[in-house]
N, C-alpha and C. Protein backbone atom coordinates (compact mmCIF):
# COMPACT_ATOMS: atom_id res chain seq x y z
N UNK A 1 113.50 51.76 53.28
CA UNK A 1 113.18 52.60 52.13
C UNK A 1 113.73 54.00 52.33
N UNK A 2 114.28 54.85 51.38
CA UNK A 2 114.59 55.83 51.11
C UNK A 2 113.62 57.10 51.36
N UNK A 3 113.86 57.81 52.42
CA UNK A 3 112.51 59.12 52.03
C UNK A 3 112.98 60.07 50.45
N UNK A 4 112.23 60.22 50.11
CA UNK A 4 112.61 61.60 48.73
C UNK A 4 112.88 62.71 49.23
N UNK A 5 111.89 63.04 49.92
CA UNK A 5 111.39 63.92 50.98
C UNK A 5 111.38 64.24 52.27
N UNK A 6 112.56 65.19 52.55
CA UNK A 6 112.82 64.93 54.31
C UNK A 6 111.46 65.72 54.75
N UNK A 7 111.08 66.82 54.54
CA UNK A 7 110.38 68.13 55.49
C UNK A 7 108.84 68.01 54.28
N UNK A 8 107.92 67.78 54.68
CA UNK A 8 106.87 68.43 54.14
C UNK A 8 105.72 69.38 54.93
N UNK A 9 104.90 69.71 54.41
CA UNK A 9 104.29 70.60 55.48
C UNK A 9 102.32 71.01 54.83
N UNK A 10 101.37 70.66 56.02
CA UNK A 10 100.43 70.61 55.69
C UNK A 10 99.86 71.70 56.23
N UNK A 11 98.88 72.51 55.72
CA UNK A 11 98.20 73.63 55.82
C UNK A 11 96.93 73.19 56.39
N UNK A 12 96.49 72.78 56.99
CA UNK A 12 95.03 72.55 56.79
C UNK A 12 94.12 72.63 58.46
N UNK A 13 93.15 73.30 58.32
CA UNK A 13 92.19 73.15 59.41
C UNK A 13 91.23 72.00 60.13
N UNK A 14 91.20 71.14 59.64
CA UNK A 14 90.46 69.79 59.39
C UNK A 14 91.20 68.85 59.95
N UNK A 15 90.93 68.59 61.33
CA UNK A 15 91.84 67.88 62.46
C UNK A 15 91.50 66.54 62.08
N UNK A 16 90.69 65.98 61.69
CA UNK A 16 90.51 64.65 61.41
C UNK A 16 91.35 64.12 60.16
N UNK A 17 90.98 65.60 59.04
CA UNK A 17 91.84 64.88 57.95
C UNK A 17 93.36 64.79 58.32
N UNK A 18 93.71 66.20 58.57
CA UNK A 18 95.72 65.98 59.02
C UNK A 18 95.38 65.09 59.96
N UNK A 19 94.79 64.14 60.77
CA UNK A 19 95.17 63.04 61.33
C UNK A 19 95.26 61.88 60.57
N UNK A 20 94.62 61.81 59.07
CA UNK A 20 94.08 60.60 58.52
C UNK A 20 95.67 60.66 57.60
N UNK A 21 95.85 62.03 57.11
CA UNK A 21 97.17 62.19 56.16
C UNK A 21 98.48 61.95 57.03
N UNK A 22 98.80 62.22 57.88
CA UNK A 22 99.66 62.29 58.85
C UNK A 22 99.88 60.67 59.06
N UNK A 23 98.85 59.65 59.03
CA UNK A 23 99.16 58.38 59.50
C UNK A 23 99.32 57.51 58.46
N UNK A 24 99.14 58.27 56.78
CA UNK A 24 99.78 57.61 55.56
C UNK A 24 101.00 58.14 55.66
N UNK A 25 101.24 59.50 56.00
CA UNK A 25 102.84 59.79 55.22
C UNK A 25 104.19 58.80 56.11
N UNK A 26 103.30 58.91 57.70
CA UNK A 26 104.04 57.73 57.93
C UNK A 26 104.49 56.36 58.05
N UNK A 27 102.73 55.64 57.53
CA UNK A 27 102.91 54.31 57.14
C UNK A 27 103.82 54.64 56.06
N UNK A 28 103.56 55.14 54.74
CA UNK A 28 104.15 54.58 53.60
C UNK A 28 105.38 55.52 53.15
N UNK A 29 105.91 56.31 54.98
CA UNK A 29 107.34 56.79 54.74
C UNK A 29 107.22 57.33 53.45
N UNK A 30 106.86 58.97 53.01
CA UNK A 30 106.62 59.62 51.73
C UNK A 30 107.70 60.45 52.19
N UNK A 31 107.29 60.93 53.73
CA UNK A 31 108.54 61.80 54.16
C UNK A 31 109.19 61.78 55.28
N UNK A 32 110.63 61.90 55.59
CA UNK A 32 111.06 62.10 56.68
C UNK A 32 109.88 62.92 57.64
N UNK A 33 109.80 63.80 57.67
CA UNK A 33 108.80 64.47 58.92
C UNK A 33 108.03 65.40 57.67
N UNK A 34 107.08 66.19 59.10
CA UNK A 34 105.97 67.16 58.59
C UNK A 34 105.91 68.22 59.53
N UNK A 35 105.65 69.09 58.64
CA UNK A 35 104.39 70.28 59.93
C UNK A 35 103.72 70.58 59.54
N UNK A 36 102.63 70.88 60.66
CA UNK A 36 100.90 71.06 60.44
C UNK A 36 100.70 72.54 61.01
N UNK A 37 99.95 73.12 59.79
CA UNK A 37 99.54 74.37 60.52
C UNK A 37 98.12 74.74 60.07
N UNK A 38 97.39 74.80 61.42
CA UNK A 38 96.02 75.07 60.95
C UNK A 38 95.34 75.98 60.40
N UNK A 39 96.19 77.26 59.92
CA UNK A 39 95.35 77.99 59.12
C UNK A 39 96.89 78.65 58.31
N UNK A 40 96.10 79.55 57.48
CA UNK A 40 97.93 80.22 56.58
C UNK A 40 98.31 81.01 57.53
N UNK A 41 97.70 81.35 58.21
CA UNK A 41 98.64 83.20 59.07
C UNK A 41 99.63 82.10 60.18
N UNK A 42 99.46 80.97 60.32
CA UNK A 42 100.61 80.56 61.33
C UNK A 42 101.62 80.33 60.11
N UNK A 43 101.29 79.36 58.92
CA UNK A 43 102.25 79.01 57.81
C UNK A 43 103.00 79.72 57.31
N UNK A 44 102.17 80.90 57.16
CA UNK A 44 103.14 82.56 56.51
C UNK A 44 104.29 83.12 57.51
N UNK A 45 103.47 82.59 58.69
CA UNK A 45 104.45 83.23 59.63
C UNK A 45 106.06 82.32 59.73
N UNK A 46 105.47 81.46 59.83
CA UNK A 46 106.34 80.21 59.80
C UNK A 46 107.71 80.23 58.51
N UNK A 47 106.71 80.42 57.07
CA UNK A 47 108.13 80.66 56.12
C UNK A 47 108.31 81.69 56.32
N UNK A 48 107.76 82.63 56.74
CA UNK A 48 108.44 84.32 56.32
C UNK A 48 109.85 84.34 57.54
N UNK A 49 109.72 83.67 58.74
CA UNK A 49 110.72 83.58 59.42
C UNK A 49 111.67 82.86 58.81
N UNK A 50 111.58 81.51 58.61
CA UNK A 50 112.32 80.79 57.75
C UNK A 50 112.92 80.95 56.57
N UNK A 51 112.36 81.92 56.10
CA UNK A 51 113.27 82.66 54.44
C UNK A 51 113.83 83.47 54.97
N UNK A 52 113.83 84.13 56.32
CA UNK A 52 114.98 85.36 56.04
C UNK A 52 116.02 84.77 56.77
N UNK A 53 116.14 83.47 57.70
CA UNK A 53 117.53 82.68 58.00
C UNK A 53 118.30 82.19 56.81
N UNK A 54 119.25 82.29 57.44
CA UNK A 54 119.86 82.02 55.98
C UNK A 54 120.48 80.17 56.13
N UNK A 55 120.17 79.33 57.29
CA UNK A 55 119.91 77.98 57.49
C UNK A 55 118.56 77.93 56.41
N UNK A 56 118.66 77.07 55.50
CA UNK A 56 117.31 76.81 54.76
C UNK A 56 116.82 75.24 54.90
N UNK A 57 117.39 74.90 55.63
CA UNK A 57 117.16 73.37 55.85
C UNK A 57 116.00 72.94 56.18
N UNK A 58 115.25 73.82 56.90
CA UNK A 58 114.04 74.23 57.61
C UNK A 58 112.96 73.98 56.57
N UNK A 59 112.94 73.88 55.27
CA UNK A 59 112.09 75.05 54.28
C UNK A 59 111.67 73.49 53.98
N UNK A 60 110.00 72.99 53.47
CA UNK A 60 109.67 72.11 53.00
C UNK A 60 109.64 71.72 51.46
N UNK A 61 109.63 70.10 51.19
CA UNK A 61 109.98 70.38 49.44
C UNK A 61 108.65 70.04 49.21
N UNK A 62 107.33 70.11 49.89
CA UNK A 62 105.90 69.98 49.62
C UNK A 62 105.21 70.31 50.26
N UNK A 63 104.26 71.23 49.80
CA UNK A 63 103.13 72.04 50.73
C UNK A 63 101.68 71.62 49.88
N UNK A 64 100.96 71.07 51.23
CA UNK A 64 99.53 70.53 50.84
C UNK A 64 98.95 71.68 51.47
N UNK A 65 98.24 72.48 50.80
CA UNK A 65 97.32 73.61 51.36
C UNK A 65 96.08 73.17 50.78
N UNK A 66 95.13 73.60 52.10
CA UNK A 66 93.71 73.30 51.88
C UNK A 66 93.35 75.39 51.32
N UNK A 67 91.75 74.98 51.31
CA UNK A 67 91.18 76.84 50.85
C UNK A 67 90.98 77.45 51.52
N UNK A 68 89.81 76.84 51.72
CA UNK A 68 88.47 76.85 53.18
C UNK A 68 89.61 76.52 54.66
N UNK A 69 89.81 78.39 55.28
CA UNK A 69 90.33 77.94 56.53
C UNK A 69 90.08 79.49 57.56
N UNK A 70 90.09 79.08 58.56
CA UNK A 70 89.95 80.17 59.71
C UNK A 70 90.97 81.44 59.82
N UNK A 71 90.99 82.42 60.02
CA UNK A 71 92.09 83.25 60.37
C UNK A 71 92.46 84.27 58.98
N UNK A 72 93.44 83.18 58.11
CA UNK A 72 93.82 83.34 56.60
C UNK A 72 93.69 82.16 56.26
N UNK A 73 93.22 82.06 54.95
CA UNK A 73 92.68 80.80 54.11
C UNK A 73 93.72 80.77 52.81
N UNK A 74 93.19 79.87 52.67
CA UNK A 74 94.35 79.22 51.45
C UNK A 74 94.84 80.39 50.20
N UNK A 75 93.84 80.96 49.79
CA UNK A 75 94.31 82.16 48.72
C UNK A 75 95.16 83.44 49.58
N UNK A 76 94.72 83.50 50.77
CA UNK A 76 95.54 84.94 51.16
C UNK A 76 96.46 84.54 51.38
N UNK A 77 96.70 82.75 51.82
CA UNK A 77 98.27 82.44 51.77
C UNK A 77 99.10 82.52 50.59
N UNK A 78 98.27 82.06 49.51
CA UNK A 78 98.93 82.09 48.29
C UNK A 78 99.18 83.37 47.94
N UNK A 79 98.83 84.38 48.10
CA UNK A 79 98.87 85.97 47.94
C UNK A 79 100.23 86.12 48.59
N UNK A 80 100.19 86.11 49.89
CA UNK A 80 101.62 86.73 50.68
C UNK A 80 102.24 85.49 50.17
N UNK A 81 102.12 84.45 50.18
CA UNK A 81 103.24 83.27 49.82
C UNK A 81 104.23 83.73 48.75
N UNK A 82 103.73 83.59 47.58
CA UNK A 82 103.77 84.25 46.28
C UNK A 82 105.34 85.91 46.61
N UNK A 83 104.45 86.81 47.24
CA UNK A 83 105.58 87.56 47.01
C UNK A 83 107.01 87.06 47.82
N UNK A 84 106.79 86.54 49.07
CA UNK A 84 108.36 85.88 49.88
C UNK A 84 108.98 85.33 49.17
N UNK A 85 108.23 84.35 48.35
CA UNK A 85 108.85 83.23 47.78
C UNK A 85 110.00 83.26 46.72
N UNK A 86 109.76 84.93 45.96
CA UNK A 86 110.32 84.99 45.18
C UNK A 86 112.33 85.10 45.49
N UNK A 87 112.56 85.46 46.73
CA UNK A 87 113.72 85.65 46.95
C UNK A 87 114.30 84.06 47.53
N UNK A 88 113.51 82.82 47.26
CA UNK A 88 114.33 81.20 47.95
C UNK A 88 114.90 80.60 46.27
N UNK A 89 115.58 80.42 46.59
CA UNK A 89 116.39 79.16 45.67
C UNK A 89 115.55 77.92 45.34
N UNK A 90 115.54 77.69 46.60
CA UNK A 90 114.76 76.17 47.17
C UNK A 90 113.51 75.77 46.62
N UNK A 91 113.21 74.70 45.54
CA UNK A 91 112.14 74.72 44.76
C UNK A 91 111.10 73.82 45.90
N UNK A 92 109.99 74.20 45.86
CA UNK A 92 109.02 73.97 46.80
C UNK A 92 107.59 73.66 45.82
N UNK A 93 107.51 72.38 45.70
CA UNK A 93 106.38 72.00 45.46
C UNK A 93 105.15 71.97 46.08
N UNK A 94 104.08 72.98 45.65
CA UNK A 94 102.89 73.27 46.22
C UNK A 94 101.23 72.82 45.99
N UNK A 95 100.71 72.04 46.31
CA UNK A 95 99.57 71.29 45.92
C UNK A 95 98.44 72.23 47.25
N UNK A 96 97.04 72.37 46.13
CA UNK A 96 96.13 72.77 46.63
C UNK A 96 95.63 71.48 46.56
N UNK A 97 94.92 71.35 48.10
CA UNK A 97 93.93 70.12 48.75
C UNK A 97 93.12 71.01 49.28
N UNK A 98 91.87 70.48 48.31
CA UNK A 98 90.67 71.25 48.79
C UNK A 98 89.32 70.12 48.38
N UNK A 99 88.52 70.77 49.37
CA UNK A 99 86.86 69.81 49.38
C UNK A 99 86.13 70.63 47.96
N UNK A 100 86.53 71.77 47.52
CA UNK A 100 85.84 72.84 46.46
C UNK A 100 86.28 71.67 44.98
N UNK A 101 84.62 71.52 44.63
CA UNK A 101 85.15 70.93 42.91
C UNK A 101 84.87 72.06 42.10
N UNK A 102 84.57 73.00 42.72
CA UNK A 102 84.10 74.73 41.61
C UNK A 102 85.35 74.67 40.91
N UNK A 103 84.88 74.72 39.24
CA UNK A 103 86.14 74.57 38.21
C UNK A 103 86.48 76.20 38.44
N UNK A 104 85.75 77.03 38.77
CA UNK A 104 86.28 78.48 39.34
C UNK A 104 87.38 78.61 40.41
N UNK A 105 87.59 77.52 41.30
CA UNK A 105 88.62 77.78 42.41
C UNK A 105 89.15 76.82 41.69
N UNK A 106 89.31 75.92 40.80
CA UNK A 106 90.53 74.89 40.83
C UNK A 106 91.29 76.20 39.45
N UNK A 107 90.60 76.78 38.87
CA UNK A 107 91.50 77.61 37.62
C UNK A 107 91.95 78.82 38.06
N UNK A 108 91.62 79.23 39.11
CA UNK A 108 92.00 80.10 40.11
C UNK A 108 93.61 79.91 40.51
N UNK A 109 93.32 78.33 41.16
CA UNK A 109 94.44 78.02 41.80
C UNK A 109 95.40 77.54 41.01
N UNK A 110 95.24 77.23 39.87
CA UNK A 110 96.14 76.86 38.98
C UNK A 110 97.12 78.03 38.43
N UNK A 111 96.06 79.30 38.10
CA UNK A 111 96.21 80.37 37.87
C UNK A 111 97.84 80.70 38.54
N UNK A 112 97.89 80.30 39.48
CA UNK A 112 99.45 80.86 40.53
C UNK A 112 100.54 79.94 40.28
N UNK A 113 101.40 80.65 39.28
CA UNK A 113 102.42 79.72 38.86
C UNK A 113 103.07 78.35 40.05
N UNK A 114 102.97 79.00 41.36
CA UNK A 114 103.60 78.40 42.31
C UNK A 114 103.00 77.01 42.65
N UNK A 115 101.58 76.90 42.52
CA UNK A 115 100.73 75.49 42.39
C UNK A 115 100.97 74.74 41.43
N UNK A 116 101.31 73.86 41.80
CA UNK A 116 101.52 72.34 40.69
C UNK A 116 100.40 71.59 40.32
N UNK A 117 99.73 71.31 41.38
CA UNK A 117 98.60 71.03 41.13
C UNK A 117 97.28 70.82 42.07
N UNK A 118 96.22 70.32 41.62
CA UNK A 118 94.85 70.98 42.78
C UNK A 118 94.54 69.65 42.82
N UNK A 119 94.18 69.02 43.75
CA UNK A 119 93.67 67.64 44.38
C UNK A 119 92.49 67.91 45.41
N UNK A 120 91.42 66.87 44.61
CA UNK A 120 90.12 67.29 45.36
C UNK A 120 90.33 65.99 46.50
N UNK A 121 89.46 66.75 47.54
CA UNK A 121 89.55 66.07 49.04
C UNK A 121 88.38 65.11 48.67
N UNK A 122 88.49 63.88 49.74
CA UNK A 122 89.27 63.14 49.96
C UNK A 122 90.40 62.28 49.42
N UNK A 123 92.08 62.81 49.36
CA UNK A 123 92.81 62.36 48.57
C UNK A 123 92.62 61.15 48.56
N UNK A 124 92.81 60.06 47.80
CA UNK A 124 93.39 58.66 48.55
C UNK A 124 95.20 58.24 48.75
N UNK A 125 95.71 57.25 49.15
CA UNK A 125 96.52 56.75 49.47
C UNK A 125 97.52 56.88 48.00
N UNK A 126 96.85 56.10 46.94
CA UNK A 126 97.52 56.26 45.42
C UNK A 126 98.01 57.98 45.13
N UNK A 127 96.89 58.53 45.16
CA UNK A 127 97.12 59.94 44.68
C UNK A 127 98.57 60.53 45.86
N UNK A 128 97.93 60.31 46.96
CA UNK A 128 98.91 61.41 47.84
C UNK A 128 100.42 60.36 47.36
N UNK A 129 100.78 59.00 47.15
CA UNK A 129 102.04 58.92 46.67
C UNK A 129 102.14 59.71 45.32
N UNK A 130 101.37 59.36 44.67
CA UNK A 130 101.43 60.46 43.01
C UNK A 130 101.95 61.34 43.54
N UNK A 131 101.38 62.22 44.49
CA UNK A 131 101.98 63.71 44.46
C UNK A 131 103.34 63.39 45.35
N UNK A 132 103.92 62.94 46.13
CA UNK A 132 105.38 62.57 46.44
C UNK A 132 106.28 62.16 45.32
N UNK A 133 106.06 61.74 44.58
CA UNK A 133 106.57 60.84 43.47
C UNK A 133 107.10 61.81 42.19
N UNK A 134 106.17 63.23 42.14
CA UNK A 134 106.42 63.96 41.04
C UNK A 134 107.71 65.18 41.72
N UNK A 135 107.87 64.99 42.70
CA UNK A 135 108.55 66.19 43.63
C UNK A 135 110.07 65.54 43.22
């Protein structure tokens, strides 16, 4: 089978879940590879290096960010995300994965043009291909 998707990249603090997601994307091959970063201040760090190389190969075409996280959490990523982002070419599909059903954080997160869309935790197997499938 074909990946769509070489590079994706998961945000999340929740070692059990990136273990549970991590062992679909590679049963059902969604993507060539991944990276996991457990909170945003490693992720930020991570693209902000990666946008100013001018190799972009690096750069993922899907980011699962959780909210709720240690350090910097999902909105302060989306805050600094948001301004870097504006100087990549490279369209980067961004999904909030979060345990929050508060219709206040899902219109929040919608709110940021850069989110595609908000998926409440626990994804299942169907959904997380849905979201490969629309990229």
């Amino acid at each position: 089978m074909n990946h769509k998707i070489d590079l994706a990249c998961i945000i999340d603090d929740d070692k059990l879940y990136v273990k549970m997601l991590s062992r679909l994307l590679d049963i059902k091959k969604l993507c060539k590879e991944f990276l996991v970063f457990e909170n945003g201040s490693e992720a930020f760090s991570y693209f902000k290096g990666v946008f100013e190389q001018p190799e972009k190969e690096r750069i993922p075409q899907v980011i699962l960010l959780d909210l709720n996280m240690p350090v910097m959490d999902g909105w302060q990523f989306l805050e600094e995300f948001v301004k870097i982002k504006s100087d990549l070419e490279h369209p980067i599909t961004l999904y909030v994965v979060s345990s929050s059903i508060n219709p206040e954080d899902i219109q929040r997160a919608k709110a940021f043009e850069e989110v595609s869309d908000y998926w409440v935790k626990p994804i299942s197997l169907g959904e997380l291909e849905e979201m490969f499938e629309k990229v």
